[in-house]
N, C-alpha and C. Protein backbone atom coordinates (compact mmCIF):
# COMPACT_ATOMS: atom_id res chain seq x y z
N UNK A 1 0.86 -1.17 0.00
CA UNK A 1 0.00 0.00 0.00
C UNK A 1 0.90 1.23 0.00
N UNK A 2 0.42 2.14 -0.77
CA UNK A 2 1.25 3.48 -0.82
C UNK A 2 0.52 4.45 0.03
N UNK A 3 1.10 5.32 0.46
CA UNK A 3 0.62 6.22 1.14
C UNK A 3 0.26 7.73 0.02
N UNK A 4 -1.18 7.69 0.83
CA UNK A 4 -1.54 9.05 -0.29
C UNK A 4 -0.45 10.48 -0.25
N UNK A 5 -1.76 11.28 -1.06
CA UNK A 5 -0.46 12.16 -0.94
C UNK A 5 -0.76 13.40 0.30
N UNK A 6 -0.98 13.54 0.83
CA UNK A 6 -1.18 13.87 2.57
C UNK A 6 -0.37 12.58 3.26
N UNK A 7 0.06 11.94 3.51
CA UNK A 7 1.05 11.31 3.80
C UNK A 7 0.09 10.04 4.38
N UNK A 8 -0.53 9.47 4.38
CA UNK A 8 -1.43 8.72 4.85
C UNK A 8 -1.76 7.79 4.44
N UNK A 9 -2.06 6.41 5.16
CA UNK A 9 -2.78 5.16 4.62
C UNK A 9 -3.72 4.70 5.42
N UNK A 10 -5.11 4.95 4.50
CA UNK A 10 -6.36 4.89 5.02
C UNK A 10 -6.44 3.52 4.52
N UNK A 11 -6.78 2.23 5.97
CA UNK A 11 -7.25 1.00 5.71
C UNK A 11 -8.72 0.27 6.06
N UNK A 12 -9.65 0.90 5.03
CA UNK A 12 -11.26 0.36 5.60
C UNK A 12 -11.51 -0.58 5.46
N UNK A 13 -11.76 -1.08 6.08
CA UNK A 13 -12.45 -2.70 6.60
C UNK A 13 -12.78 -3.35 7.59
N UNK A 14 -13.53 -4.33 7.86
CA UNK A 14 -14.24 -4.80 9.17
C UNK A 14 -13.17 -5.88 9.22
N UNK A 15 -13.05 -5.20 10.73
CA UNK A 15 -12.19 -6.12 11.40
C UNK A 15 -12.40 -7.31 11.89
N UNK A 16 -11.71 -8.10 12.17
CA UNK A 16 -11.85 -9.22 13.04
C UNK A 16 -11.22 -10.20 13.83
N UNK A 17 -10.87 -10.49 14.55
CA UNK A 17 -10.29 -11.33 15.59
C UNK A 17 -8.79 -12.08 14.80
N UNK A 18 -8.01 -11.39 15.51
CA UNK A 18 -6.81 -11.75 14.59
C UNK A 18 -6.19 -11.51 13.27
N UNK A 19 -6.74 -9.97 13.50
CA UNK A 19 -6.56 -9.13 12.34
C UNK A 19 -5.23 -8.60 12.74
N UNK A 20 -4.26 -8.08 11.31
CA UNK A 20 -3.18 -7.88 11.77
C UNK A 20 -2.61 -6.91 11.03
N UNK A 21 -2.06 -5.82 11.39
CA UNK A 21 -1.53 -4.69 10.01
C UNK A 21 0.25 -4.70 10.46
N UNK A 22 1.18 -5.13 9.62
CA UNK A 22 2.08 -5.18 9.04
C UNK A 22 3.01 -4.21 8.91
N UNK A 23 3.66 -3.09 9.32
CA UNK A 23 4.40 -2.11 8.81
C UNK A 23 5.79 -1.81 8.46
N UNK A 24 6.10 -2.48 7.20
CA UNK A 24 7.80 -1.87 6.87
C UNK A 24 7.95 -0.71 6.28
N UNK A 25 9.24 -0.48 6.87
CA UNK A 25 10.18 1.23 6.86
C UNK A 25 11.27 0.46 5.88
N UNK A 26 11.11 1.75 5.07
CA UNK A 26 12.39 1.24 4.01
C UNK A 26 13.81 1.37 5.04
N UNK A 27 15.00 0.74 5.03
CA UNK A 27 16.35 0.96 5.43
C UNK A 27 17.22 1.12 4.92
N UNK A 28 17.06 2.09 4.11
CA UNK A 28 18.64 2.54 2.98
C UNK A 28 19.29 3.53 3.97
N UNK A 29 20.22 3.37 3.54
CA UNK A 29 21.21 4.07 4.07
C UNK A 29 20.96 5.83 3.01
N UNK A 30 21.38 7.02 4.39
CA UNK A 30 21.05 8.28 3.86
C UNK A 30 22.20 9.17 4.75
N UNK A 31 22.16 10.64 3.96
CA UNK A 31 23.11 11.02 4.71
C UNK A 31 22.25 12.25 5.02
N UNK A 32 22.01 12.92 6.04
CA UNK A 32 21.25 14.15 6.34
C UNK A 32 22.42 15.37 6.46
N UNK A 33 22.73 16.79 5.26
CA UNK A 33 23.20 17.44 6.10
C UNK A 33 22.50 18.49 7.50
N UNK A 34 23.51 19.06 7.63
CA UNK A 34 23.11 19.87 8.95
C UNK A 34 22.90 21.48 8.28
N UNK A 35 21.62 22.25 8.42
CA UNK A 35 20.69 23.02 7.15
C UNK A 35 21.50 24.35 7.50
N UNK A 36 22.73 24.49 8.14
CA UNK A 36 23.39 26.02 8.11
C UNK A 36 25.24 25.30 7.74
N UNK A 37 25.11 23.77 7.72
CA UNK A 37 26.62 23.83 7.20
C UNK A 37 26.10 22.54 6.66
N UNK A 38 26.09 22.62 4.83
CA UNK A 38 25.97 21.13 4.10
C UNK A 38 27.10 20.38 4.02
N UNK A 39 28.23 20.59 4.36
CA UNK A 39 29.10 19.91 4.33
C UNK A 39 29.00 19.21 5.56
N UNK A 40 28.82 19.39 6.37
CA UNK A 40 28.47 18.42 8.04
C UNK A 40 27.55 17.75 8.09
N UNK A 41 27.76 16.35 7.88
CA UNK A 41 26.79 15.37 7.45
C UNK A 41 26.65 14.09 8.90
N UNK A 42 24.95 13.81 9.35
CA UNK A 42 24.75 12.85 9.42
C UNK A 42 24.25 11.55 9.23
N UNK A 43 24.77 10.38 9.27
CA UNK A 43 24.48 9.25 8.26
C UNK A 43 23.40 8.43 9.29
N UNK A 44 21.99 8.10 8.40
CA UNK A 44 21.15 7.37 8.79
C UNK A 44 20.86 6.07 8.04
N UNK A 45 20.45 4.93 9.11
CA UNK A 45 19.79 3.62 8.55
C UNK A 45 18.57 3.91 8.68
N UNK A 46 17.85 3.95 7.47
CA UNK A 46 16.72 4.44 8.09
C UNK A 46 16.37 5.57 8.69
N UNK A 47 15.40 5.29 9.98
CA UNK A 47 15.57 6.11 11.13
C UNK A 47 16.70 6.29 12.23
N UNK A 48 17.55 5.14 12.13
CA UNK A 48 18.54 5.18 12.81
C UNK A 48 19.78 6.43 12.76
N UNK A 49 20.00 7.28 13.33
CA UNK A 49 21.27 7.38 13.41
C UNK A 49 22.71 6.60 13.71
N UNK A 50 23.57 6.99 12.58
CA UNK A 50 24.25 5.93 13.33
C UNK A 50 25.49 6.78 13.83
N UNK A 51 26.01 6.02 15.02
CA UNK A 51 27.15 7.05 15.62
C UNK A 51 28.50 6.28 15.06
N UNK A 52 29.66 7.09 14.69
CA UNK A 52 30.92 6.81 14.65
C UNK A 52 31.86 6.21 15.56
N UNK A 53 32.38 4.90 15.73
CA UNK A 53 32.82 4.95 17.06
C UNK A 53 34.72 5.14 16.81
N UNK A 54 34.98 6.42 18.04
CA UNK A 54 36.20 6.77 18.41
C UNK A 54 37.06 6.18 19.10
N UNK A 55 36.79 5.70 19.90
CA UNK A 55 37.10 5.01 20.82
C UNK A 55 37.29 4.72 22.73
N UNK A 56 37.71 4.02 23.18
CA UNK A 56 38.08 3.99 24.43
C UNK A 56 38.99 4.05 25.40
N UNK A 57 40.38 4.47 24.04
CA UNK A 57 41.85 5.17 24.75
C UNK A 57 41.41 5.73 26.26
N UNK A 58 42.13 4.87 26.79
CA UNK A 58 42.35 5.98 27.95
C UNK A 58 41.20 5.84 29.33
N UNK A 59 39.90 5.09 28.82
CA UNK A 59 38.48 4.81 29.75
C UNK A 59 39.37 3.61 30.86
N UNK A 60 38.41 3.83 31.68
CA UNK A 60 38.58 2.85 32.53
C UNK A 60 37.24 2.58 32.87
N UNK A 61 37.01 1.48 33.46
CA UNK A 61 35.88 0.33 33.89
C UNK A 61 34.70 1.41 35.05
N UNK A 62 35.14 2.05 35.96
CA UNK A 62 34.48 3.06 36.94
C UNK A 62 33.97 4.22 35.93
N UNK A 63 34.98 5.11 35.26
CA UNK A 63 34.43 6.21 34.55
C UNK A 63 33.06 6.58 33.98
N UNK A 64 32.40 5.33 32.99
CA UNK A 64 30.69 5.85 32.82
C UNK A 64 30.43 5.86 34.24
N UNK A 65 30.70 5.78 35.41
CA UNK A 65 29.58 5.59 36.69
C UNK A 65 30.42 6.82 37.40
N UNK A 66 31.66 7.60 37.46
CA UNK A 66 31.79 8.63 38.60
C UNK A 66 31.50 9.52 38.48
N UNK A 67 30.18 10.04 37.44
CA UNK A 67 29.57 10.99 37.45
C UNK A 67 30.38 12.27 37.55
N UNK A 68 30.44 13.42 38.16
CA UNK A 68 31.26 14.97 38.27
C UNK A 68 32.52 14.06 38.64
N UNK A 69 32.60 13.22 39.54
CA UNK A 69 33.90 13.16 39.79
C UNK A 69 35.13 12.28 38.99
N UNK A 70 34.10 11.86 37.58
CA UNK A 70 34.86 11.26 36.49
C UNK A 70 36.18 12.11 35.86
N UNK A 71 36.95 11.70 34.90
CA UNK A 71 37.71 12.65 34.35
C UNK A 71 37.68 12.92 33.21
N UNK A 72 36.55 13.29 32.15
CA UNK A 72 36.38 12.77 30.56
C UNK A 72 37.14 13.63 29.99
N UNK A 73 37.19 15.04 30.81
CA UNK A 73 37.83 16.37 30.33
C UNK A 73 38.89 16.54 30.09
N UNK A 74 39.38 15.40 30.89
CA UNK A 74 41.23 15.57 31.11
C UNK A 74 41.88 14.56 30.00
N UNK A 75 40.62 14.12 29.46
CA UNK A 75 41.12 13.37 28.10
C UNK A 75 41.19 13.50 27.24
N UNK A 76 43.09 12.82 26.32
CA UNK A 76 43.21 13.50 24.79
C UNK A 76 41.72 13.71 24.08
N UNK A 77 41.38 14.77 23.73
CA UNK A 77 40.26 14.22 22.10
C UNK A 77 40.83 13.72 21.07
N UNK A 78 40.05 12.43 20.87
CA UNK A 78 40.74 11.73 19.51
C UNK A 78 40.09 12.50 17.94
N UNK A 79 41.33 12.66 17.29
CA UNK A 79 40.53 13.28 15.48
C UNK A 79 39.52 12.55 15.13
N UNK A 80 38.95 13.28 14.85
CA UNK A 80 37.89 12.92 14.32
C UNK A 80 38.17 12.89 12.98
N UNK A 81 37.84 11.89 12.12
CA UNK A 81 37.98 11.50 10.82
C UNK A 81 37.25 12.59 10.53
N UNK A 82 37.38 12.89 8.98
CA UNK A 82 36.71 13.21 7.77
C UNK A 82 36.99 12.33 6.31
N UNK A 83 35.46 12.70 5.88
CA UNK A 83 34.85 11.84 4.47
C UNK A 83 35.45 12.14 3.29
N UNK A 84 36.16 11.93 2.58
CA UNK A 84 36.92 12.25 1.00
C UNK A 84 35.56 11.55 0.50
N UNK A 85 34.55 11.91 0.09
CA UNK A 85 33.96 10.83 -1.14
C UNK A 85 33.46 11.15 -2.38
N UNK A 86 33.99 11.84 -2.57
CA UNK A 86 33.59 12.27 -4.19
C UNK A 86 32.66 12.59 -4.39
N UNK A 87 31.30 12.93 -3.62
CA UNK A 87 30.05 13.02 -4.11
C UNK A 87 29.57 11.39 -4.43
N UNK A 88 30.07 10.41 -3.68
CA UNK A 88 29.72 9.12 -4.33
C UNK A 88 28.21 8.71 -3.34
N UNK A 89 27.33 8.35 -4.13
CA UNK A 89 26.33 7.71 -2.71
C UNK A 89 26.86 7.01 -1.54
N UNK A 90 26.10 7.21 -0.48
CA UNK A 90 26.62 6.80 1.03
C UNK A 90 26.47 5.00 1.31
N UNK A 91 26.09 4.18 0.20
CA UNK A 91 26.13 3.04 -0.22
C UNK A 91 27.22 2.68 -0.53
N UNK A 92 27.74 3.68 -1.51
CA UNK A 92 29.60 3.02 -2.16
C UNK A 92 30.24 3.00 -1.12
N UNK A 93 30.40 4.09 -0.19
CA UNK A 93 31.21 3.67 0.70
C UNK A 93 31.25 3.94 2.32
N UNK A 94 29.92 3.35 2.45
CA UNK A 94 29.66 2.88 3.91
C UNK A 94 28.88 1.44 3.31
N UNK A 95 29.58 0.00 4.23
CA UNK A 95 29.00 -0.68 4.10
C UNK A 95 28.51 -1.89 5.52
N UNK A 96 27.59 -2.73 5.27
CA UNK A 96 27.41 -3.13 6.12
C UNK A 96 28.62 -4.59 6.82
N UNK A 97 28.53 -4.58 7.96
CA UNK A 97 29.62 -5.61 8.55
C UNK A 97 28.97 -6.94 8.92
N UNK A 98 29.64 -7.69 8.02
CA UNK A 98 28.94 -9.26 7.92
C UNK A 98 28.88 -9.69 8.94
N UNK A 99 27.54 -10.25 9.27
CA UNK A 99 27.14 -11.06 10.85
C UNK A 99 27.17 -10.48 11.75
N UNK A 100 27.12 -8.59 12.03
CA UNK A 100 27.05 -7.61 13.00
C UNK A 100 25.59 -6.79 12.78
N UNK A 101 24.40 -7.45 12.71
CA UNK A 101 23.28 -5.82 12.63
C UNK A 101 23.51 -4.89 12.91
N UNK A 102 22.95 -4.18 12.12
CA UNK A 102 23.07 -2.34 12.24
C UNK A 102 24.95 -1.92 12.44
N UNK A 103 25.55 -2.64 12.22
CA UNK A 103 26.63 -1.96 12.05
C UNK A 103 27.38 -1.58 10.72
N UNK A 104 27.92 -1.44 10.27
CA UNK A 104 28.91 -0.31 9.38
C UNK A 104 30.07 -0.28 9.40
N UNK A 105 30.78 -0.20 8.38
CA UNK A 105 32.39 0.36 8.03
C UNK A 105 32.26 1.29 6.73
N UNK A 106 33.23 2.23 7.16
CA UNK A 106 33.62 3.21 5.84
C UNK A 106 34.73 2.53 5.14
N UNK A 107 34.62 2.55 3.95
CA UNK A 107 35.73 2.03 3.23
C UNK A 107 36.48 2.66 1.96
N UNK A 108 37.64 3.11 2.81
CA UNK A 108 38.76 3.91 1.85
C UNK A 108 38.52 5.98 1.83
N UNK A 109 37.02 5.90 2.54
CA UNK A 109 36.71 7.40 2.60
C UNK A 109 37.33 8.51 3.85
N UNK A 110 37.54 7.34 4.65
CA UNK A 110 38.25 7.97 5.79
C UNK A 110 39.41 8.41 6.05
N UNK A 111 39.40 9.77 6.30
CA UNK A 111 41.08 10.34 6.93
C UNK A 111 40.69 11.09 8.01
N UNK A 112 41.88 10.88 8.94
CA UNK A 112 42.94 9.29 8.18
C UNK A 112 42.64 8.26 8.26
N UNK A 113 41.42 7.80 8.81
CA UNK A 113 41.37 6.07 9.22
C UNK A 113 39.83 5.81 8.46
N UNK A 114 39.67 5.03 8.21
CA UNK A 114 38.17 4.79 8.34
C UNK A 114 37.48 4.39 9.57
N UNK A 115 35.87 4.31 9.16
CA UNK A 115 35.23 4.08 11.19
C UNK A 115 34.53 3.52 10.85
N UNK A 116 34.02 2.33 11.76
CA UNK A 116 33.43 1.53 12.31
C UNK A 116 31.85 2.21 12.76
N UNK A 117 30.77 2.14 12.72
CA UNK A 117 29.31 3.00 12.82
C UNK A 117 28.46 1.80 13.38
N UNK A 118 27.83 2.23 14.36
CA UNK A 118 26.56 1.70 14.84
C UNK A 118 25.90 2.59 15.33
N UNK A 119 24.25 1.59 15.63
CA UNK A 119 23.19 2.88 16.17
C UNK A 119 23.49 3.86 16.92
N UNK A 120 23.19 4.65 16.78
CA UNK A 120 23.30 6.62 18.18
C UNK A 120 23.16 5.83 19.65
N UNK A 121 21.90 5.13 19.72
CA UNK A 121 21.52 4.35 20.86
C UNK A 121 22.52 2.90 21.54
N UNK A 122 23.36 3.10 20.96
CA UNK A 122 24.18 1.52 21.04
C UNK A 122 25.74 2.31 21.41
N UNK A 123 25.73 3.74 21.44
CA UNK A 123 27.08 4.11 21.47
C UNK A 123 27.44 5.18 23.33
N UNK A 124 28.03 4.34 23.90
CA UNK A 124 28.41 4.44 25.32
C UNK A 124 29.56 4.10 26.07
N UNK A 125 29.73 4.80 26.73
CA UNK A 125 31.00 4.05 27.20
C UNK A 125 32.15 4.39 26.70
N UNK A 126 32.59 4.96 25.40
CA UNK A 126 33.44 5.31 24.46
C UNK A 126 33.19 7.06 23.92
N UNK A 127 34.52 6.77 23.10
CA UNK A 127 34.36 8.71 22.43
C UNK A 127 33.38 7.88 21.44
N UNK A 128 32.49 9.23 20.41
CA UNK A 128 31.76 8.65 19.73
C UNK A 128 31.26 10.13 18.57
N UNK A 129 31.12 10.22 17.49
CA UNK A 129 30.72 11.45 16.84
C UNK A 129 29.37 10.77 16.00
N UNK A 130 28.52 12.01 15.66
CA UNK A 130 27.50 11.94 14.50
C UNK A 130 27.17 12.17 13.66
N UNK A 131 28.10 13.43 13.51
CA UNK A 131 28.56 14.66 12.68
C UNK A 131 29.89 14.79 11.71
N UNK A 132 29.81 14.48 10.41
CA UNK A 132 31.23 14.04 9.40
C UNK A 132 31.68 15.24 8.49
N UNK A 133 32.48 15.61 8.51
CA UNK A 133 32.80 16.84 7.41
C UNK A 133 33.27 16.16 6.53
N UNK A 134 32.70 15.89 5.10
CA UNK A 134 32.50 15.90 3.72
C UNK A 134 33.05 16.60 3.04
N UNK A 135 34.04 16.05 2.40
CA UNK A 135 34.75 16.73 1.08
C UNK A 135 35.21 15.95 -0.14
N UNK A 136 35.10 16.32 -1.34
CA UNK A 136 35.72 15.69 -2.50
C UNK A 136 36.99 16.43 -2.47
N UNK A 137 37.87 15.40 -3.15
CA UNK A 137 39.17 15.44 -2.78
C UNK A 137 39.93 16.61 -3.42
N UNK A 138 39.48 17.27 -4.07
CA UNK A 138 39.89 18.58 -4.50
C UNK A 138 39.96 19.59 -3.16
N UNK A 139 38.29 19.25 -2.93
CA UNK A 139 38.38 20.29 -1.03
C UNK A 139 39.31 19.85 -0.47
N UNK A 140 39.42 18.32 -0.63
CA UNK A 140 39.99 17.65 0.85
C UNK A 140 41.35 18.65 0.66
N UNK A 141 42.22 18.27 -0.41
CA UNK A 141 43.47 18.86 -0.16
C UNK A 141 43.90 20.52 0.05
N UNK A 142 42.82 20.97 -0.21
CA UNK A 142 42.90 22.36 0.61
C UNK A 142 42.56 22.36 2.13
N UNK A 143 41.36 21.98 2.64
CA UNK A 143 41.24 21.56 3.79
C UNK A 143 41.88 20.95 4.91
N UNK A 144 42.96 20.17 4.30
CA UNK A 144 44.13 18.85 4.84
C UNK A 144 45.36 19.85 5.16
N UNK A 145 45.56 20.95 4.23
CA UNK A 145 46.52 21.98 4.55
C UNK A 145 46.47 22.72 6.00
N UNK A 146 44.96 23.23 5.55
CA UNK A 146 44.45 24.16 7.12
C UNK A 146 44.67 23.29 8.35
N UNK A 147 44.38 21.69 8.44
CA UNK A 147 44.48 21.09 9.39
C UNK A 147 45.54 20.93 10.13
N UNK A 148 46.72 20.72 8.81
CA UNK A 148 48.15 20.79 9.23
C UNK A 148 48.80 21.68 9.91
N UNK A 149 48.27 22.77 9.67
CA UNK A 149 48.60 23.92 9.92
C UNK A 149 48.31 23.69 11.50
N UNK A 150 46.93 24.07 11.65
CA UNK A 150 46.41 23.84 12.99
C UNK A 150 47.35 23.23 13.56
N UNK A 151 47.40 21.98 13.37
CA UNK A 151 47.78 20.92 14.45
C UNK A 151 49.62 21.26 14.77
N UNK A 152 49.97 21.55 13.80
CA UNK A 152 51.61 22.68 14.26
C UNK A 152 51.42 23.66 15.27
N UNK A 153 50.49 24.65 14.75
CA UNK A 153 49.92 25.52 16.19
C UNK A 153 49.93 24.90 17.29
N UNK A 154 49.06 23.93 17.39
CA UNK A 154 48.80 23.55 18.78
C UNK A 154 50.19 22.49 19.20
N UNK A 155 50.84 22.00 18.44
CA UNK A 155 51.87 21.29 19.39
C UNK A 155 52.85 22.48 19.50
N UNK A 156 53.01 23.67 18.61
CA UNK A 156 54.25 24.70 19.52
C UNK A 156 53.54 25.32 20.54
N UNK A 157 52.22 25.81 20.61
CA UNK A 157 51.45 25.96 21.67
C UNK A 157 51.98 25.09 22.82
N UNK A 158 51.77 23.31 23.11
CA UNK A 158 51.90 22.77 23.85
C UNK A 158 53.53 22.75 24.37
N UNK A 159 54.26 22.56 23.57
CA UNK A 159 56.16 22.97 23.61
C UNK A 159 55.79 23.78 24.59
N UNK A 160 54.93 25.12 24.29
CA UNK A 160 55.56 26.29 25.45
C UNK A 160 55.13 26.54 26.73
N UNK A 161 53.90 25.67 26.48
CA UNK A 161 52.70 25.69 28.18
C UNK A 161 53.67 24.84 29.19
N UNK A 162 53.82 25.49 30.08
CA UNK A 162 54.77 25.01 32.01
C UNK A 162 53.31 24.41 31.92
N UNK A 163 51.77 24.83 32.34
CA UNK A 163 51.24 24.31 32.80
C UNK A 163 49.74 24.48 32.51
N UNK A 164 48.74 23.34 32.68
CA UNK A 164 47.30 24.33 32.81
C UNK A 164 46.21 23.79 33.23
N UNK A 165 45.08 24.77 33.86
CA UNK A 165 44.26 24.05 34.70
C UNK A 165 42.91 23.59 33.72
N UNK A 166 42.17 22.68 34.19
CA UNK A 166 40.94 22.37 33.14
C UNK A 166 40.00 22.09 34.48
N UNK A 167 39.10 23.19 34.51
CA UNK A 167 37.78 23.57 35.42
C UNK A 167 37.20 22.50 34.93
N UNK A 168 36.66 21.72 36.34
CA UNK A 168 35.84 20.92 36.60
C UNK A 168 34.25 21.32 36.32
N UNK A 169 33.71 20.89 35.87
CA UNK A 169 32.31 20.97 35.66
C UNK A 169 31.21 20.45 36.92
């Protein structure tokens, strides 16, 4: 059954005892950007979001549970990848991981690494993003410059810091 065009599926008929209505959601894979920066993309199954996973450098077993008195703050942030994909559909190169539901790998789009993706709801415990900056590789290599750049800043930055405090929340 298709849904009209008011978005709707009107089903008349007399019911009866062990009547049953059926409902599949298509699950293609989609990429939503974010409507004040199109290049910042998040990737859905479906309805699913799916989150990127970063990782767990550095967690320990107590941390999800010490609440204020955890330390998440005082931890490296890991890079966050970005997407080289040519404008290619989010099919070519996100795919699914054999004998894992709802999970995901990027393949070959990632810098520097590719990532590993499961549901928004399935991601805990770990660093984790939702949000991908998108570029064809023409951007990328202008973009890859600025980064470089950055990341020189901040390690002669770090060379010169004796010391520094990070306010507790």
């Amino acid at each position: 059954v298709q849904a009209g065009k008011d978005g709707y599926v009107a089903i008349d008929r007399t019911w009866k005892d062990g009547d049953a209505v059926d409902v599949g959601l298509p699950l293609g894979l989609r990429i939503e950007p974010m409507a004040n920066h199109p290049q910042k993309v998040a990737v859905l199954y479906g309805p699913i979001v799916l989150a990127g996973q970063l990782g767990r450098k550095g967690f320990t077993e107590q941390m999800p549970y010490a609440g204020a008195q955890g330390s998440y703050g005082n931890m490296p942030t890991p890079r966050v990848p970005v997407f080289v994909t040519d404008d290619k559909p989010v099919d070519q190169w996100l795919k699914p991981v054999a004998g894992k539901p709802l999970q995901f790998k990027t393949t070959g789009v990632g810098r520097p690494n590719d990532v590993s993706m499961i549901p928004f709801y399935q991601a805990h415990h770990q660093r984790f993003t939702v949000y991908w900056d998108v570029f064809t590789k023409k951007q990328w290599q202008v973009k890859e410059a600025e980064y470089e750049a950055e990341q020189r800043r901040l390690e002669a930055l770090r060379a010169r810091t004796v010391d520094e405090v990070v306010p507790e929340m």
